[in-house]
PDB file of N, CA and C in Angstrom:
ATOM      1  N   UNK A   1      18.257 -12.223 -11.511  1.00  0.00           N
ATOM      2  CA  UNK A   1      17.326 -12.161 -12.604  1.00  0.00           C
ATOM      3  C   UNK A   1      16.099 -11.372 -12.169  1.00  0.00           C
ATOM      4  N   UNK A   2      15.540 -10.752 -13.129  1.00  0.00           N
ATOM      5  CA  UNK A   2      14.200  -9.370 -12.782  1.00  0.00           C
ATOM      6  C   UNK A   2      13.087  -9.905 -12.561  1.00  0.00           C
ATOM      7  N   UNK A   3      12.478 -10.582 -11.777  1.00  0.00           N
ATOM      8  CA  UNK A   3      10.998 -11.148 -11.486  1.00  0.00           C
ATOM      9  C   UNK A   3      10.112 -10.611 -12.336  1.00  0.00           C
ATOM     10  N   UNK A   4       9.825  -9.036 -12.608  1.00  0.00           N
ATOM     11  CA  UNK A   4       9.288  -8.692 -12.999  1.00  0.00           C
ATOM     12  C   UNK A   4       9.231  -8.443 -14.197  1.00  0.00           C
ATOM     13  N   UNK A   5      10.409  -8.318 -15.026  1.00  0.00           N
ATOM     14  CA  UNK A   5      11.286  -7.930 -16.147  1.00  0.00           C
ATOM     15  C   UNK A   5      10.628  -8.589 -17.340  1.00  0.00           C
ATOM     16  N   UNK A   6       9.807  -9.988 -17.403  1.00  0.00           N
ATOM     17  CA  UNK A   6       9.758 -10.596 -18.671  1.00  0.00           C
ATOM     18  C   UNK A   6       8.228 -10.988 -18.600  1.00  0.00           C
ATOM     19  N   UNK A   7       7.493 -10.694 -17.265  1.00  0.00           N
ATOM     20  CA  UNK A   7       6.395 -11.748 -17.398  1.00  0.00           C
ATOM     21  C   UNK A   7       5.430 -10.145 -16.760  1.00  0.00           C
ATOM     22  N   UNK A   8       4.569  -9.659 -17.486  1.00  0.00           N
ATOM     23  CA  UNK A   8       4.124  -8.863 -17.162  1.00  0.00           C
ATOM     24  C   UNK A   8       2.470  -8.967 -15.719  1.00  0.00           C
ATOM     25  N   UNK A   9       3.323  -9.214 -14.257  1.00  0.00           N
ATOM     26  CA  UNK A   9       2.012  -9.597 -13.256  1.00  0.00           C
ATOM     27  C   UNK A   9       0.808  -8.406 -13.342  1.00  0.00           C
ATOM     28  N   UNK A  10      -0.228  -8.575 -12.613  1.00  0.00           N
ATOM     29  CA  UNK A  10      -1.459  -7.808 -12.597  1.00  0.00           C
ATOM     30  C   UNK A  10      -0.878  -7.199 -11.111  1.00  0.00           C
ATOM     31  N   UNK A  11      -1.182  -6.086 -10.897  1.00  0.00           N
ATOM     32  CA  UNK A  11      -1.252  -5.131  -9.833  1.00  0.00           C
ATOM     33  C   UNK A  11      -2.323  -5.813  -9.270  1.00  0.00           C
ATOM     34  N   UNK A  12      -2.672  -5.042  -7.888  1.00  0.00           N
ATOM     35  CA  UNK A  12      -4.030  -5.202  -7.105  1.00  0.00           C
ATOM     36  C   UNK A  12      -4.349  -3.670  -7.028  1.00  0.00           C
ATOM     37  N   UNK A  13      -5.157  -3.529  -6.758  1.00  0.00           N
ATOM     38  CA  UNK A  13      -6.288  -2.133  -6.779  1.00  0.00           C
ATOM     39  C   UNK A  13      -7.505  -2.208  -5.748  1.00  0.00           C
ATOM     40  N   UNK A  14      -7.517  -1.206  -5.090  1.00  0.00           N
ATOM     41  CA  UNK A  14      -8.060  -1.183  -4.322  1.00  0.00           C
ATOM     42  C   UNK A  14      -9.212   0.086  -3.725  1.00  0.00           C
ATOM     43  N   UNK A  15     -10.073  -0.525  -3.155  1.00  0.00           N
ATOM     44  CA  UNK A  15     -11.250   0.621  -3.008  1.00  0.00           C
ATOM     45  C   UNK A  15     -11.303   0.540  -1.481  1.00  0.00           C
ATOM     46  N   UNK A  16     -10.964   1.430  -1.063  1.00  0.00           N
ATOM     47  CA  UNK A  16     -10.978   2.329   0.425  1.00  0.00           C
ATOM     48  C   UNK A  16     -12.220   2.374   0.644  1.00  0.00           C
ATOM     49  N   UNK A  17     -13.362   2.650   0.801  1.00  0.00           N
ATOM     50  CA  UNK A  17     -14.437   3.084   0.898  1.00  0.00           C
ATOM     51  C   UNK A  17     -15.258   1.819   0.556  1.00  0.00           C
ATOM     52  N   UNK A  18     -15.361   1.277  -0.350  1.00  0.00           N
ATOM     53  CA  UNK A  18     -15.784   0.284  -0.121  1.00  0.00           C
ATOM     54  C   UNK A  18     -15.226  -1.164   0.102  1.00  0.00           C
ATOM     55  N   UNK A  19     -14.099  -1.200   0.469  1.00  0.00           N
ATOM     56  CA  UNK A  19     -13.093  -2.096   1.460  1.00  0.00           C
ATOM     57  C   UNK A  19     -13.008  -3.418   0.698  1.00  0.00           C
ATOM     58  N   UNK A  20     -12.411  -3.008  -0.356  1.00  0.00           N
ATOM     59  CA  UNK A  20     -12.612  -4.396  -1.493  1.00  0.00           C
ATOM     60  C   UNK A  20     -11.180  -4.061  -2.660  1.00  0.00           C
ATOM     61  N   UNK A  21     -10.736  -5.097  -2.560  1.00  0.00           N
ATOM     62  CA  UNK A  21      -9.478  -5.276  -3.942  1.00  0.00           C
ATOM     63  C   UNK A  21      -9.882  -5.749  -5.584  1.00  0.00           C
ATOM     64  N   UNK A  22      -8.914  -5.623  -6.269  1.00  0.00           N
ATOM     65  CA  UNK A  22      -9.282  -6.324  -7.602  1.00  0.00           C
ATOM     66  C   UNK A  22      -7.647  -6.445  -8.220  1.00  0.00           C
ATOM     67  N   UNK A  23      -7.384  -7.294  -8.781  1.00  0.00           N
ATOM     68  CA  UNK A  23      -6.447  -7.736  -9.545  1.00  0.00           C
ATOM     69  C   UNK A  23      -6.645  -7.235 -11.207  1.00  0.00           C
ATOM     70  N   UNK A  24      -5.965  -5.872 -11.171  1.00  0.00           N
ATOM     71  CA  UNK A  24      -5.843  -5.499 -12.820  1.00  0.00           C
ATOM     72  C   UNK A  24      -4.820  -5.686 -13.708  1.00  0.00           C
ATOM     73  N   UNK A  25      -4.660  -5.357 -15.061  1.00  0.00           N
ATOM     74  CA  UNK A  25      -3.266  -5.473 -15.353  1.00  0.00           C
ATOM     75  C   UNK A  25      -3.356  -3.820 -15.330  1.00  0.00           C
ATOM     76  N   UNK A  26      -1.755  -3.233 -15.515  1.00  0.00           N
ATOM     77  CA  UNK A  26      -1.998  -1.422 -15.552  1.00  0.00           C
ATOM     78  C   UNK A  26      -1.929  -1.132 -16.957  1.00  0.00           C
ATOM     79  N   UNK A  27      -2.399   0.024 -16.594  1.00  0.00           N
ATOM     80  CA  UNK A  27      -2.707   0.389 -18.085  1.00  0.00           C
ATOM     81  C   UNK A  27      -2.711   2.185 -18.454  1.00  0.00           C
ATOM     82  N   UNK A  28      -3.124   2.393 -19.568  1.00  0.00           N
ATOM     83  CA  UNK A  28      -3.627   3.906 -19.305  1.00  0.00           C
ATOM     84  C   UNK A  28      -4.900   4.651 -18.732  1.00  0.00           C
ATOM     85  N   UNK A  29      -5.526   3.716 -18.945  1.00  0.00           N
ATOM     86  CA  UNK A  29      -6.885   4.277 -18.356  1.00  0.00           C
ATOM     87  C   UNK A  29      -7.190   3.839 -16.703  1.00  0.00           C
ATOM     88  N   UNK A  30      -8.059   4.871 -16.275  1.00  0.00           N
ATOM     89  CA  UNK A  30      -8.017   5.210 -14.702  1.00  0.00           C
ATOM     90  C   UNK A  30      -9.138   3.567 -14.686  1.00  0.00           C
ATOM     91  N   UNK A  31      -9.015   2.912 -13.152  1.00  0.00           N
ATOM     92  CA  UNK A  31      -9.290   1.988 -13.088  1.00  0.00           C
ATOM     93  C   UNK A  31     -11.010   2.355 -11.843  1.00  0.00           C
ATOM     94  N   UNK A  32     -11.991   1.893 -12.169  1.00  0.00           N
ATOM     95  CA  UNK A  32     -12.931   2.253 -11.028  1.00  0.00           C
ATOM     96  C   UNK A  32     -13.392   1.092 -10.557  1.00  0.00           C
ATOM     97  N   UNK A  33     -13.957   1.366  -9.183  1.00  0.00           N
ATOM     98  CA  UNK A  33     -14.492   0.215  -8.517  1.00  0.00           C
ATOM     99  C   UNK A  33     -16.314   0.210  -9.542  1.00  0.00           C
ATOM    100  N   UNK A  34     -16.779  -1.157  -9.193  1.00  0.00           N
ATOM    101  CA  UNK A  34     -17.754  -1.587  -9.654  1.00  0.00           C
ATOM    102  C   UNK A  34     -18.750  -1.192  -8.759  1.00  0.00           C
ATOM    103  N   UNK A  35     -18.620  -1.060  -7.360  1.00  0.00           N
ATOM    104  CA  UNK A  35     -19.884  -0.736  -6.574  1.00  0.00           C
ATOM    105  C   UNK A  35     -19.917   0.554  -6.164  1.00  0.00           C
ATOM    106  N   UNK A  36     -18.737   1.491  -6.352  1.00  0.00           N
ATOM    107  CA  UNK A  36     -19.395   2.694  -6.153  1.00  0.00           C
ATOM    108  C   UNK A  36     -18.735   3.606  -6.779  1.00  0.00           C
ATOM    109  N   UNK A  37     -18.178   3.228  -8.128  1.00  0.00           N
ATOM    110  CA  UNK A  37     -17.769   3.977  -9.333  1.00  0.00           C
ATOM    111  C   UNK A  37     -16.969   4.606  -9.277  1.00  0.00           C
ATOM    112  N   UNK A  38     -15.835   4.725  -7.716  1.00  0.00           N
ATOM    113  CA  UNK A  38     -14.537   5.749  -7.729  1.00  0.00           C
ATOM    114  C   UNK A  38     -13.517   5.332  -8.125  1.00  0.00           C
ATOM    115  N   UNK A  39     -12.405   6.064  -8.624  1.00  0.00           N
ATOM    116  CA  UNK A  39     -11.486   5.293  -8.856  1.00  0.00           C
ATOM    117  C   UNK A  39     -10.840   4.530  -7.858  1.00  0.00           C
ATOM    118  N   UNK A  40     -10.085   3.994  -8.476  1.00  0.00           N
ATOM    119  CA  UNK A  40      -9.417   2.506  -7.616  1.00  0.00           C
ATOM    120  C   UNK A  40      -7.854   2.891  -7.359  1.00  0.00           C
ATOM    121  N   UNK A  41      -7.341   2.646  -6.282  1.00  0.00           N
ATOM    122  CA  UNK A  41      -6.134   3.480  -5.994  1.00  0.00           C
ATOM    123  C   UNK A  41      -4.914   1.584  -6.209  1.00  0.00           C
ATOM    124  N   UNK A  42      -4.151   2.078  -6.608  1.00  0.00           N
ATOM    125  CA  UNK A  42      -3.040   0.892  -6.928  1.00  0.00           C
ATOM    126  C   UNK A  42      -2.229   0.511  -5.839  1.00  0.00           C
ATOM    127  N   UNK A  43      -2.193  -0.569  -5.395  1.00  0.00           N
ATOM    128  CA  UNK A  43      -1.891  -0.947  -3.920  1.00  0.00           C
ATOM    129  C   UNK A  43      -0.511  -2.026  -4.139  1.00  0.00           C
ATOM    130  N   UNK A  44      -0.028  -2.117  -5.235  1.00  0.00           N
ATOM    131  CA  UNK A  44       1.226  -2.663  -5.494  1.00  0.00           C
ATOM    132  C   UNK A  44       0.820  -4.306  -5.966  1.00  0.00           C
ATOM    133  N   UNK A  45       2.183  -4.936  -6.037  1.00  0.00           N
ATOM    134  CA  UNK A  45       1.962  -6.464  -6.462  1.00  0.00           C
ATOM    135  C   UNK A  45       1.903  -7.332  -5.155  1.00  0.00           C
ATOM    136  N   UNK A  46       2.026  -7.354  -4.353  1.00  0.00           N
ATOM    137  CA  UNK A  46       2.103  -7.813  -2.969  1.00  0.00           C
ATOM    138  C   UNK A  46       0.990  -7.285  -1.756  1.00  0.00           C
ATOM    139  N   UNK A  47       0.288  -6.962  -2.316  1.00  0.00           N
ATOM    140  CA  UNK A  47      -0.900  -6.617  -1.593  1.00  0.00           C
ATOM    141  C   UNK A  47      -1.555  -7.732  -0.747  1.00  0.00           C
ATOM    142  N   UNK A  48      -1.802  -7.785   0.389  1.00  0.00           N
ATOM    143  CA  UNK A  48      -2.663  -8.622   0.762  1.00  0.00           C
ATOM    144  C   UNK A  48      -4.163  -7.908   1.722  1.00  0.00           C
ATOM    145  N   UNK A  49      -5.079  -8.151   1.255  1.00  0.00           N
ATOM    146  CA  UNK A  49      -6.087  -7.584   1.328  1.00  0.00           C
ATOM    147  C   UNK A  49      -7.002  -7.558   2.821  1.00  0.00           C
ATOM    148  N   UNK A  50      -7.126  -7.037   4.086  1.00  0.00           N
ATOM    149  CA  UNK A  50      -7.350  -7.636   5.219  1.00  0.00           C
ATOM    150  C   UNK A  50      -9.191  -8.472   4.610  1.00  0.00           C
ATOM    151  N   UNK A  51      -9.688  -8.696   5.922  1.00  0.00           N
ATOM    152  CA  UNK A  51     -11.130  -8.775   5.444  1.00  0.00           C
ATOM    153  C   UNK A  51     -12.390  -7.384   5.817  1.00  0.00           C
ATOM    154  N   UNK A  52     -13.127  -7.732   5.160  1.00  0.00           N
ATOM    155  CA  UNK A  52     -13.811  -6.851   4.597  1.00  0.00           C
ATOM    156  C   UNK A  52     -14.352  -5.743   6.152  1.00  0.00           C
ATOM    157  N   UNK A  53     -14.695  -7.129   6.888  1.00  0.00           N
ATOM    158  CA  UNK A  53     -14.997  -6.858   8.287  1.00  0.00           C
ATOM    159  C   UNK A  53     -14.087  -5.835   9.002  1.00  0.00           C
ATOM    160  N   UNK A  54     -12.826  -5.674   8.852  1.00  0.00           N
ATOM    161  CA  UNK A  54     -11.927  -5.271   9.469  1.00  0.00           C
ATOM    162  C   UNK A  54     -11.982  -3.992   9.254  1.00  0.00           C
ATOM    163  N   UNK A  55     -12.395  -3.150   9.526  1.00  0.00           N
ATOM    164  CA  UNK A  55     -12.568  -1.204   9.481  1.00  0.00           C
ATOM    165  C   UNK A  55     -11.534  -0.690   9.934  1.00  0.00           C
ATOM    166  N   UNK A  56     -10.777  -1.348  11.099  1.00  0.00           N
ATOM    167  CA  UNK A  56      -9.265  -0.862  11.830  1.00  0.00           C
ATOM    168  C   UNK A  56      -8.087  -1.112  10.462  1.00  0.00           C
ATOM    169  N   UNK A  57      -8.034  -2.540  10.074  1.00  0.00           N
ATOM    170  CA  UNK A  57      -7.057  -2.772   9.376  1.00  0.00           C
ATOM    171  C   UNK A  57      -7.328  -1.852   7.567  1.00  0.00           C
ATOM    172  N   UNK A  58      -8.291  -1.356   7.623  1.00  0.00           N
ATOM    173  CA  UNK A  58      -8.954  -1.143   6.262  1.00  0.00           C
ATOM    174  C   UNK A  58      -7.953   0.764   6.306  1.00  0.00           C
ATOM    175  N   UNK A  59      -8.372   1.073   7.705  1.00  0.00           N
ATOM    176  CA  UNK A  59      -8.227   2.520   8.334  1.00  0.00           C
ATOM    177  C   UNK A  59      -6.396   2.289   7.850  1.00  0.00           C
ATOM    178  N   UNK A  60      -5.679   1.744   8.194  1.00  0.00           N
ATOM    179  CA  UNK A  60      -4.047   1.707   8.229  1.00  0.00           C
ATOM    180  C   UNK A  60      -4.308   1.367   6.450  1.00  0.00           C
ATOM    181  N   UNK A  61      -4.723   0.407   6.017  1.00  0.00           N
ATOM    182  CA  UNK A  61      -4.051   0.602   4.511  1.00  0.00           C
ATOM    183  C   UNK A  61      -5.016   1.786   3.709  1.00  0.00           C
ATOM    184  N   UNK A  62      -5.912   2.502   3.943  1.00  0.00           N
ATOM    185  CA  UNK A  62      -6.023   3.711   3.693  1.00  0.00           C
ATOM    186  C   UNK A  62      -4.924   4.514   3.751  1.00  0.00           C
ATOM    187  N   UNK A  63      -4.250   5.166   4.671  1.00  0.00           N
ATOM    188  CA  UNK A  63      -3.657   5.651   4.993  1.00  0.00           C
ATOM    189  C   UNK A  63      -2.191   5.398   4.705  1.00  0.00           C
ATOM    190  N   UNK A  64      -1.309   4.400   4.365  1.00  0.00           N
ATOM    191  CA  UNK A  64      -0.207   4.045   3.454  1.00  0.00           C
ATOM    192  C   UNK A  64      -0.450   4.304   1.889  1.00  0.00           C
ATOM    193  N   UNK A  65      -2.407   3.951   1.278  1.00  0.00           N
ATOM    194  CA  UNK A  65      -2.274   4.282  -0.092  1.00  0.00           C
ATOM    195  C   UNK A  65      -2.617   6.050  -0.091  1.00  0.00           C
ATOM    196  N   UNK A  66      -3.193   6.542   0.647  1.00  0.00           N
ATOM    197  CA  UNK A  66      -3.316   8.015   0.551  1.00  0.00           C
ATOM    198  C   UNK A  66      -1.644   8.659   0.965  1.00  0.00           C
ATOM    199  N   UNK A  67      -0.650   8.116   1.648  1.00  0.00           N
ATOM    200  CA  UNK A  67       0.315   8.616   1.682  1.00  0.00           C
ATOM    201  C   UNK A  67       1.374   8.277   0.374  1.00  0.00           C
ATOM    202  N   UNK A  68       1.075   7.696  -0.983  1.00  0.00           N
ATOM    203  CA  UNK A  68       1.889   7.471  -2.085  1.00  0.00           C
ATOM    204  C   UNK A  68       2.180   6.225  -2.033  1.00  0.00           C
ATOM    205  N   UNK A  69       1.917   5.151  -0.941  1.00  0.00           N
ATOM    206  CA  UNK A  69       2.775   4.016  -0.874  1.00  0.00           C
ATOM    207  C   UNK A  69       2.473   2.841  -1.078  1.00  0.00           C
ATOM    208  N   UNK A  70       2.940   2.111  -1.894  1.00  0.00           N
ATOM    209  CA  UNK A  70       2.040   0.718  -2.330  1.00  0.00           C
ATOM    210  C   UNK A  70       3.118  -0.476  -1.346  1.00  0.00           C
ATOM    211  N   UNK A  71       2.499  -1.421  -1.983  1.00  0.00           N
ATOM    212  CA  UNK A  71       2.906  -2.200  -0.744  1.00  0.00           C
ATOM    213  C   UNK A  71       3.556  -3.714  -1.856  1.00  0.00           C
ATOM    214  N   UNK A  72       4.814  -3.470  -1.932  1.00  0.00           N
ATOM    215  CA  UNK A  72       5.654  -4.383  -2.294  1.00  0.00           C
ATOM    216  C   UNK A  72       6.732  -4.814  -1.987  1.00  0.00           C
ATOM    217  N   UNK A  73       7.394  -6.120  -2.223  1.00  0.00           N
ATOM    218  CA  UNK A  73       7.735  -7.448  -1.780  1.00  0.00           C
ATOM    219  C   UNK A  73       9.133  -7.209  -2.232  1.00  0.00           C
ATOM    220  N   UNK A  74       9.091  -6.652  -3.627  1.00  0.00           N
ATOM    221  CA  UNK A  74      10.471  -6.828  -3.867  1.00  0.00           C
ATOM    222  C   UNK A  74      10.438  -5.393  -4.910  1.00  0.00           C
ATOM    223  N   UNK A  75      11.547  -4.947  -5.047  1.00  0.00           N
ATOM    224  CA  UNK A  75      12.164  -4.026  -5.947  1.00  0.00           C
ATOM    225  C   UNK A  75      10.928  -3.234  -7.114  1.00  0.00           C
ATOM    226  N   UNK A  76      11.130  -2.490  -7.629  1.00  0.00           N
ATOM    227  CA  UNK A  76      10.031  -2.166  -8.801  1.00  0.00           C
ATOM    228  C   UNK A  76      10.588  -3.340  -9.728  1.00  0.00           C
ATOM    229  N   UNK A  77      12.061  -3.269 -10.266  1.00  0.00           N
ATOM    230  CA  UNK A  77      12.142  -4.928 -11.015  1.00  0.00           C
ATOM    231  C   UNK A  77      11.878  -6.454 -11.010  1.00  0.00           C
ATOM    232  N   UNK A  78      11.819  -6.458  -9.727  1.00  0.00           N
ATOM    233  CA  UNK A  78      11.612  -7.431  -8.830  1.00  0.00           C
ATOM    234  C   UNK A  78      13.107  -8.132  -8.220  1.00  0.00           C
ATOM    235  N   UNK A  79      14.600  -7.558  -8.392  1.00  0.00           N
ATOM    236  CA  UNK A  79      15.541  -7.955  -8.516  1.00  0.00           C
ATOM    237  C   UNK A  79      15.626  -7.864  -6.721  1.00  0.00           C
ATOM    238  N   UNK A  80      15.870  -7.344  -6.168  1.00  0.00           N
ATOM    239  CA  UNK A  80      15.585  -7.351  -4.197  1.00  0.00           C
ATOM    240  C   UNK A  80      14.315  -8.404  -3.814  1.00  0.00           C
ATOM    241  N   UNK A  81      15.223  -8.985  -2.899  1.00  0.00           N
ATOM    242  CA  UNK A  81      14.645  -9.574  -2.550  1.00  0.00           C
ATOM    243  C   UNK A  81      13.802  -9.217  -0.722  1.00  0.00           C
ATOM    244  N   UNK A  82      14.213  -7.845  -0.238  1.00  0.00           N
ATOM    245  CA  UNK A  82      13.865  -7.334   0.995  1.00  0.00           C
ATOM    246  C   UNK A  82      12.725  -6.800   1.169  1.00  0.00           C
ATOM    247  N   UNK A  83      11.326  -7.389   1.421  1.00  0.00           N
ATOM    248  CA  UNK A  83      10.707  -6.584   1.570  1.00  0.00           C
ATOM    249  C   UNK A  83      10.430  -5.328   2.353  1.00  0.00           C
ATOM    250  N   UNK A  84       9.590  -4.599   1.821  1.00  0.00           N
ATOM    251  CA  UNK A  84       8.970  -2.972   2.444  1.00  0.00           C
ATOM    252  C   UNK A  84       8.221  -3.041   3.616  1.00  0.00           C
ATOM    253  N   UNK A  85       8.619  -2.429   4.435  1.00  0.00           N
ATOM    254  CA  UNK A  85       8.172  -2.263   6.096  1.00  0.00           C
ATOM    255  C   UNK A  85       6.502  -1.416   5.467  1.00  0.00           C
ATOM    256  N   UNK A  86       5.351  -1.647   5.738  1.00  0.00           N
ATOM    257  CA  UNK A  86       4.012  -1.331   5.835  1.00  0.00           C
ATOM    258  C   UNK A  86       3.273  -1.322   7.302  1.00  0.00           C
ATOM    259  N   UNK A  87       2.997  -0.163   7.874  1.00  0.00           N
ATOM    260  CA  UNK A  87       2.414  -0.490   9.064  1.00  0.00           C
ATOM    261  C   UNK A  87       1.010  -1.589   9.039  1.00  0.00           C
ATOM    262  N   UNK A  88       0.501  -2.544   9.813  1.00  0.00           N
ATOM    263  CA  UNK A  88      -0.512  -3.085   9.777  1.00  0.00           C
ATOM    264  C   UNK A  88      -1.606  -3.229  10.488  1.00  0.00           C
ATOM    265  N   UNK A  89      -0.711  -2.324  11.944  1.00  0.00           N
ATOM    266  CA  UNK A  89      -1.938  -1.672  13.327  1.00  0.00           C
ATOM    267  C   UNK A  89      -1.793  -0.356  13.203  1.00  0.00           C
ATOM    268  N   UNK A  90      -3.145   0.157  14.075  1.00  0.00           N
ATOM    269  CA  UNK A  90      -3.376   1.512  14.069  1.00  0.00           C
ATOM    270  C   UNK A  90      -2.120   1.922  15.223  1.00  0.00           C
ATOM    271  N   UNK A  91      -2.197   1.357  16.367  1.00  0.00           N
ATOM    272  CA  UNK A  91      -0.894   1.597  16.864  1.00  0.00           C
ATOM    273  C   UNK A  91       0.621   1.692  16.372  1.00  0.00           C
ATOM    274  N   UNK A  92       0.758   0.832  15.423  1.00  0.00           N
ATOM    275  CA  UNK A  92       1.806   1.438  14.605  1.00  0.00           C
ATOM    276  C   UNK A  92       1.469   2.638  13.720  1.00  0.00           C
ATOM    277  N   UNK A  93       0.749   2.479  13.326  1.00  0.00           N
ATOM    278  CA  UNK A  93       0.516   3.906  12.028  1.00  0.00           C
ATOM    279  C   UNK A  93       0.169   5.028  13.290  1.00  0.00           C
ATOM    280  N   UNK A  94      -0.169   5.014  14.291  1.00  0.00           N
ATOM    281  CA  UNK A  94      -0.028   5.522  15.301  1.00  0.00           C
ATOM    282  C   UNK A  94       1.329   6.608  15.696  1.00  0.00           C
ATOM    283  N   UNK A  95       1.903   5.463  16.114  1.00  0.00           N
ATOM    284  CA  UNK A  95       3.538   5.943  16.479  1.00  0.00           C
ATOM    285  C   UNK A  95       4.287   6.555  15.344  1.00  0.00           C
ATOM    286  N   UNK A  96       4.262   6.395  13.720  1.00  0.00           N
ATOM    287  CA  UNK A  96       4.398   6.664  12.522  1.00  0.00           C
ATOM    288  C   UNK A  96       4.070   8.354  12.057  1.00  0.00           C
ATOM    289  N   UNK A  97       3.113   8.331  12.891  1.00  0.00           N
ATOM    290  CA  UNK A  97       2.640   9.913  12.733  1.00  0.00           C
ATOM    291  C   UNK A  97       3.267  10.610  14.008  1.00  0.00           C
ATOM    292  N   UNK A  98       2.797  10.018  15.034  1.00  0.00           N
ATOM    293  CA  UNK A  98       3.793  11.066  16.004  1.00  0.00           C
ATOM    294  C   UNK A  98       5.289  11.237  15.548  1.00  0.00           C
ATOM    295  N   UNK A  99       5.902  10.645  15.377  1.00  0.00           N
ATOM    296  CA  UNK A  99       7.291  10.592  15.272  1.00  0.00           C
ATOM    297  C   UNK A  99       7.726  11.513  13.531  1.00  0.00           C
ATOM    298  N   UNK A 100       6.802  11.685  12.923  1.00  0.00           N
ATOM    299  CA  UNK A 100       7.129  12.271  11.890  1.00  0.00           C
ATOM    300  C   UNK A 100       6.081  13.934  12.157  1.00  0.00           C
ATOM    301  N   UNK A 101       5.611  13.948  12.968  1.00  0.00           N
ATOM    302  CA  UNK A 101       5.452  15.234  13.541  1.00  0.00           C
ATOM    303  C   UNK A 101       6.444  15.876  14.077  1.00  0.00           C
ATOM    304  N   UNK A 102       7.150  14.794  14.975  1.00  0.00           N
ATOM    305  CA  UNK A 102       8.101  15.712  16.278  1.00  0.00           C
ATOM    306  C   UNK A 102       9.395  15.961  15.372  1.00  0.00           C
ATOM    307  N   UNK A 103       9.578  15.010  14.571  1.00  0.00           N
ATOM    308  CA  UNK A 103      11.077  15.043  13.827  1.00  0.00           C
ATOM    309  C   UNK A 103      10.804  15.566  12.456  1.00  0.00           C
ATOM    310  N   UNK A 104       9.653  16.405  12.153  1.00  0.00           N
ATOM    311  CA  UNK A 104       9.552  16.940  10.924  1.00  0.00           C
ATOM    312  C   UNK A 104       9.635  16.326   9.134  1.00  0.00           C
ATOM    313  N   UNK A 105       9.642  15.040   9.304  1.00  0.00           N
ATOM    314  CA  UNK A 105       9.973  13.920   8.192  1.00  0.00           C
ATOM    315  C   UNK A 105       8.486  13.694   7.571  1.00  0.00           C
ATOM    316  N   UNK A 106       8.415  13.848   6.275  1.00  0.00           N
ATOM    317  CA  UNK A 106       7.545  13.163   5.767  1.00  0.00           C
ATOM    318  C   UNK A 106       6.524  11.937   6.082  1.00  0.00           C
ATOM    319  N   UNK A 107       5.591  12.011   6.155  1.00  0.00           N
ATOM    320  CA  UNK A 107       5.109  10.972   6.404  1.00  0.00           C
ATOM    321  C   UNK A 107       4.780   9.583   5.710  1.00  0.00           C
ATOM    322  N   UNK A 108       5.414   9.700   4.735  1.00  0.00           N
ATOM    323  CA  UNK A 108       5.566   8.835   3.652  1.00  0.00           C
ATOM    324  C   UNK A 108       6.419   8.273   3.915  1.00  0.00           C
ATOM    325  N   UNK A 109       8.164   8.562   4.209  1.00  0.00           N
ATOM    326  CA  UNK A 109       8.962   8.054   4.750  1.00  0.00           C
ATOM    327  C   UNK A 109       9.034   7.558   6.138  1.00  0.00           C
ATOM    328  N   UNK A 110       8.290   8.085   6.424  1.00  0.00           N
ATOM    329  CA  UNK A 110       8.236   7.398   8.360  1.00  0.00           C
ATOM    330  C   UNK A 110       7.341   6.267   8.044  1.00  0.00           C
ATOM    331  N   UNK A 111       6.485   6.245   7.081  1.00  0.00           N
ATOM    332  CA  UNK A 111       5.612   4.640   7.023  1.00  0.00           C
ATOM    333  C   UNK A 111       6.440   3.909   6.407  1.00  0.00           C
ATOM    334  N   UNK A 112       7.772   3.949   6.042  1.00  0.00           N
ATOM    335  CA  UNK A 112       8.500   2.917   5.482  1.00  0.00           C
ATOM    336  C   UNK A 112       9.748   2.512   6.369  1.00  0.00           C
ATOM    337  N   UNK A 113       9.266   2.929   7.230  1.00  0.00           N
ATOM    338  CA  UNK A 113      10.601   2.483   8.400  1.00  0.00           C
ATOM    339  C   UNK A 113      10.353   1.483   9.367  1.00  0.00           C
ATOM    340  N   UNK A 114      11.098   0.493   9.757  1.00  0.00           N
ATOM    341  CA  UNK A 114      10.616  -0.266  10.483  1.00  0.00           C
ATOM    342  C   UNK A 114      10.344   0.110  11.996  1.00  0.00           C
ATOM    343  N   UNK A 115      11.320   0.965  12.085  1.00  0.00           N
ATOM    344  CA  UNK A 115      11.393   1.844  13.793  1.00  0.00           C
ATOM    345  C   UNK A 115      11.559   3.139  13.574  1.00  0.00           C
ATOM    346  N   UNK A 116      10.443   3.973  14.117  1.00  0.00           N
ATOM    347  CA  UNK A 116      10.084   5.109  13.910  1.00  0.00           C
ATOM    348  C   UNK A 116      10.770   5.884  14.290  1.00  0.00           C
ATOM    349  N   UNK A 117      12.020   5.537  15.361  1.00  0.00           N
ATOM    350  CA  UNK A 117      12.625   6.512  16.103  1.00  0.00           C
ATOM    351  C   UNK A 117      14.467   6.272  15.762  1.00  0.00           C
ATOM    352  N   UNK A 118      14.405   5.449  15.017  1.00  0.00           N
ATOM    353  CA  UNK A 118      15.638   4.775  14.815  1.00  0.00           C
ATOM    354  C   UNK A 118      16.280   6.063  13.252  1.00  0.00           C
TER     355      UNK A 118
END
């Protein structure tokens, strides 16, 4: 059965820059942060937000939402139940970039792999 299919959840959204989430529903119109008026980049239904303090962990989910990739749990339907590999250290998002340098792969796809070399 489609988790997602009948009950319409709120996304999370998120502001890079000023290192803060919000729970929207989606819509057509572009979504902005409240404290410094940019838009708000969509970080999936499974988002979990580090703390605010955290500039390292803030630096890695920058860098998964500037590479296209939101961060969810299950399927766009919600019908999978496997979640999506997301790096969560700089050492991983680390190794993520070397390895999609040397082997020429997207870097979008190398952040969704669990082993970079595999």
């Amino acid at each position: 059965m489609c988790t997602y299919a009948f009950v319409h959840y709120k996304l999370h959204y998120a502001c890079v820059s000023c290192r803060i989430s919000f729970k929207r529903h989606p819509g057509d119109t572009q979504h902005t942060c409240p404290r410094c008026a940019a838009p708000l980049l969509c970080a999936g239904h499974d988002f979990a937000a580090p703390r605010r303090s955290n500039r390292k962990a803030w630096t890695v989910v920058a860098a998964v939402l500037d590479a296209g990739l939101r961060y969810e749990g299950f399927e766009a339907c919600g019908c999978g139940r496997e979640p999506k590999f997301r790096p969560r250290t700089r050492a991983q998002l680390r190794a993520r970039r070397i390895a999609a340098a040397r082997t020429g792969t997207p870097l979008a796809e190398m952040l969704g792999r669990v082993d970079p070399l595999g």
